[in-house]
Protein backbone atom coordinates (compact mmCIF):
# COMPACT_ATOMS: atom_id res chain seq x y z
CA UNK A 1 -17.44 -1.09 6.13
CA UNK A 2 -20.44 -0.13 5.61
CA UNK A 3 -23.73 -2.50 4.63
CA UNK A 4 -25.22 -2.64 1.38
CA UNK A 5 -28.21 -1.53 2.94
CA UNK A 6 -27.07 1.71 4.97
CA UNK A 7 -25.40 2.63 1.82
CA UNK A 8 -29.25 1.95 -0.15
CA UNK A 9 -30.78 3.92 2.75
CA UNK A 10 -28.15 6.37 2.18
CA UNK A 11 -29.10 6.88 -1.77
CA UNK A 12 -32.66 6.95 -1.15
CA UNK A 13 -32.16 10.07 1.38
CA UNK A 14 -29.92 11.64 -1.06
CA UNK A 15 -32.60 10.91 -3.97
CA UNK A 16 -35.02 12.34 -1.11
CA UNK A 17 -33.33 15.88 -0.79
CA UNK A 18 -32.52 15.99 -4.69
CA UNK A 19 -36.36 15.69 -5.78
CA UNK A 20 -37.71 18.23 -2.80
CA UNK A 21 -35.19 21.12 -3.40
CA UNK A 22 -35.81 20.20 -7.66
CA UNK A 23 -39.70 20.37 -6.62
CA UNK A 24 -39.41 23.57 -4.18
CA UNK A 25 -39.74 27.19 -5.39
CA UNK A 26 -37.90 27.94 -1.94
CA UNK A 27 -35.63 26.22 0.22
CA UNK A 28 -34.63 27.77 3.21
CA UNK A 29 -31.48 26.09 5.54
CA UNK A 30 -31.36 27.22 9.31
CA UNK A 31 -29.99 26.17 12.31
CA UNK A 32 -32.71 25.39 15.30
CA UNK A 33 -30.52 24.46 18.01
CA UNK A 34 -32.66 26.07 21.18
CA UNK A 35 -36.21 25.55 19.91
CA UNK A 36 -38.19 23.30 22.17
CA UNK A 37 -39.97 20.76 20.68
CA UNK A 38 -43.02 22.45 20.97
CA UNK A 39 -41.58 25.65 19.09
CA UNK A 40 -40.53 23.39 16.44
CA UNK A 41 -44.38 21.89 16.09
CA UNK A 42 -45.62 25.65 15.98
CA UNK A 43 -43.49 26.31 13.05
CA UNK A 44 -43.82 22.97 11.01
CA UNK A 45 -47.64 23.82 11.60
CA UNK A 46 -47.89 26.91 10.17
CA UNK A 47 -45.41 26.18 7.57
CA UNK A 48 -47.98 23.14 6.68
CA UNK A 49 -50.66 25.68 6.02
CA UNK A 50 -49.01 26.59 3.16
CA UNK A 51 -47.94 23.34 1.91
CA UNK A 52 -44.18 23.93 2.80
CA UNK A 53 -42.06 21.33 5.16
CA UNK A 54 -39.40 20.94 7.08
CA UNK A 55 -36.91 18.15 7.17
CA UNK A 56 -33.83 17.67 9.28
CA UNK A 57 -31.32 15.63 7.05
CA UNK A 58 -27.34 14.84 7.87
CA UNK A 59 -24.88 17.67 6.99
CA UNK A 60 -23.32 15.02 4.54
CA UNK A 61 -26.05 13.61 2.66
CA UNK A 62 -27.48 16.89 2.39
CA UNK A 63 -23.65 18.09 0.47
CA UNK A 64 -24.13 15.45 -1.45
CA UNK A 65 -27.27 16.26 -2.56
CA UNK A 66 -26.35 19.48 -3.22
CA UNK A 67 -23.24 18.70 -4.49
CA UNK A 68 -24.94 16.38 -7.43
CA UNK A 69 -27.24 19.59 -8.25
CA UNK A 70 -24.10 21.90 -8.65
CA UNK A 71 -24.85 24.18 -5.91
CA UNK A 72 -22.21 25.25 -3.60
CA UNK A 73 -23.36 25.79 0.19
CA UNK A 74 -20.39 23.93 1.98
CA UNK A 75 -19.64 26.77 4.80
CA UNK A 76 -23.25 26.61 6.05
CA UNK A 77 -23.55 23.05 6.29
CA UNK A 78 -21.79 22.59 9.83
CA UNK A 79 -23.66 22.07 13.04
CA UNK A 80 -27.26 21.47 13.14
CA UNK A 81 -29.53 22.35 10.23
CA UNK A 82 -32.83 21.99 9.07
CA UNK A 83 -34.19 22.49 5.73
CA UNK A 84 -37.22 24.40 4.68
CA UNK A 85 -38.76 23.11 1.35
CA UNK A 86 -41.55 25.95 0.56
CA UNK A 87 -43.92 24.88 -2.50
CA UNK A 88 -44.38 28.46 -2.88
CA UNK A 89 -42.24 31.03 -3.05
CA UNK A 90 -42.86 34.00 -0.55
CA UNK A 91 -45.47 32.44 1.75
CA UNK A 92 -42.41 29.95 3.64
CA UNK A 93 -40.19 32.86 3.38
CA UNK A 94 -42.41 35.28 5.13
CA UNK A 95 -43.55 32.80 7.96
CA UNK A 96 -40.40 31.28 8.52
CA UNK A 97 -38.33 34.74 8.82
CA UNK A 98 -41.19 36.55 10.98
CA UNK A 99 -40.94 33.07 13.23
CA UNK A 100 -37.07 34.16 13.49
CA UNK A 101 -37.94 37.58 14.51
CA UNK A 102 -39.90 36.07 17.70
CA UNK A 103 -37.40 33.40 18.27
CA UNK A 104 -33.95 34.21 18.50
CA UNK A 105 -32.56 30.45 18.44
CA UNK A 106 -33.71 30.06 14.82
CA UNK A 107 -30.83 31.32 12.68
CA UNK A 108 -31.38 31.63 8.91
CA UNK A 109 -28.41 31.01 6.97
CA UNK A 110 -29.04 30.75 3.16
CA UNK A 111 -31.22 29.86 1.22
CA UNK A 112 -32.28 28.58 -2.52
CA UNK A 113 -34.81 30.32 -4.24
CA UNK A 114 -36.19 29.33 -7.96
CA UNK A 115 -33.27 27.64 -8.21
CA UNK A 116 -30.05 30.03 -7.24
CA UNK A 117 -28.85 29.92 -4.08
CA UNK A 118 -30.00 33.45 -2.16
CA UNK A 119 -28.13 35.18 0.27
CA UNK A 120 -29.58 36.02 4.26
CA UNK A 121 -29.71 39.28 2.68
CA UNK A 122 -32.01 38.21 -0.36
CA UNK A 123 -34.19 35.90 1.73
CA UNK A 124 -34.90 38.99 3.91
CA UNK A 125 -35.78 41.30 0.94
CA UNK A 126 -38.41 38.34 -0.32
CA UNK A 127 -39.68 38.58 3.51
CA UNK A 128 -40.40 42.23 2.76
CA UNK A 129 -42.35 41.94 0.00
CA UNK A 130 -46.65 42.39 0.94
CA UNK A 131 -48.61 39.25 0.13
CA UNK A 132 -50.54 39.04 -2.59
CA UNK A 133 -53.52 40.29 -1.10
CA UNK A 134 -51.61 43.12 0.28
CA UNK A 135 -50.13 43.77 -3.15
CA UNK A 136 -53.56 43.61 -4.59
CA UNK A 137 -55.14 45.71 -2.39
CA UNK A 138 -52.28 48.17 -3.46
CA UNK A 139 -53.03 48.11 -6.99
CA UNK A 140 -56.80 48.45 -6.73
CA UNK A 141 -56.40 52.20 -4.23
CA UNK A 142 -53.55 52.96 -6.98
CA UNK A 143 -56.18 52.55 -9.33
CA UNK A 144 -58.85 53.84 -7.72
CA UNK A 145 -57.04 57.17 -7.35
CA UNK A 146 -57.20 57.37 -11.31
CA UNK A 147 -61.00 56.80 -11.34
CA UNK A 148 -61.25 59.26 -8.45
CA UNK A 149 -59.83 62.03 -10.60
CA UNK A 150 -61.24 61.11 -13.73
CA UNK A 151 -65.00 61.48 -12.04
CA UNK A 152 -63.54 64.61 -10.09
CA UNK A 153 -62.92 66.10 -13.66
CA UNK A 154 -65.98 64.75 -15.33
CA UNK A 155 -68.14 66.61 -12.91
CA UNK A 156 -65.92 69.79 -12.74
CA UNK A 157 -66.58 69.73 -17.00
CA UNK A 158 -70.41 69.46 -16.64
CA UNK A 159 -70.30 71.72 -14.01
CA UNK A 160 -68.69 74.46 -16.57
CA UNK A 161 -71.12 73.18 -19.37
CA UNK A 162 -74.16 73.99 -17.48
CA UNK A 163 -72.94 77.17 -16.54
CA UNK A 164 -71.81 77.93 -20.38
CA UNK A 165 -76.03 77.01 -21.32
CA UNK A 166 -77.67 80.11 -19.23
């Protein structure tokens, strides 16, 4: 039987993954069997650069975790995972699926984003998606088209007035 305090430990790890997937806009589970150690640094690293971590918990405490939240992930939890907890929401996504592109031992499996769980598919779409500078850049050449053609016409119109006054 197990000690009382293994089975405290035990509830404090539990109470551990409970308040970082409550306190994560994403939360990314993958499998990292392969990854040297020093591949594993690289990615923790960059994933710290936008405050987002990764944690490597027990299949069982993490189901019961997840089990006390109401969220269902039981066929991915066999074999060796890790969990991504992203503070953000596309930043971890995007760095953690481009680091899968380049290494083809880390296998994404599913993921919980805002709060539903998201499919390999869904986590790849959020990958997709331009950063925010990208998506700001897009807006401001969207709108500078508009200005481009208002000042095009503007000049076209005093270009016919002038010709109008001789």
């Amino acid at each position: 039987m197990a000690s009382e305090k293994i089975l405290n430990d035990k509830k404090v790890l539990v109470r551990e993954i409970i308040d970082n997937i409550k306190n994560s806009e994403s939360v990314i589970l993958f499998q990292y069997q392969g990854l040297t150690v020093a591949e594993m640094t690289e990615l923790r690293n960059k994933l710290n650069e936008v405050k987002s971590n990764v944690k490597i918990y027990k299949n069982t405490l993490l189901k019961r975790a997840l089990d006390e939240l109401k969220i269902n992930m039981d066929e991915f939890l066999e074999g060796p995972n890790a969990v991504l907890f992203g503070e953000t929401l596309l930043e971890p996504i995007k760095i953690i699926a481009e680091y899968a592109k380049d290494h083809d031992k880390l296998n994404i499996r599913v993921g919980i984003i805002s709060g539903d769980v998201a499919s390999l598919e869904t986590i790849k779409e959020y990958a997709s998606i331009p950063s925010r500078e990208g998506l700001l850049t897009m807006l401001a050449s969207g709108m500078i088209q508009y200005v481009r053609d208002l000042s095009i016409s503007l000049n076209l119109y005093a270009e016919k007035l002038e010709g109008k006054e001789d």
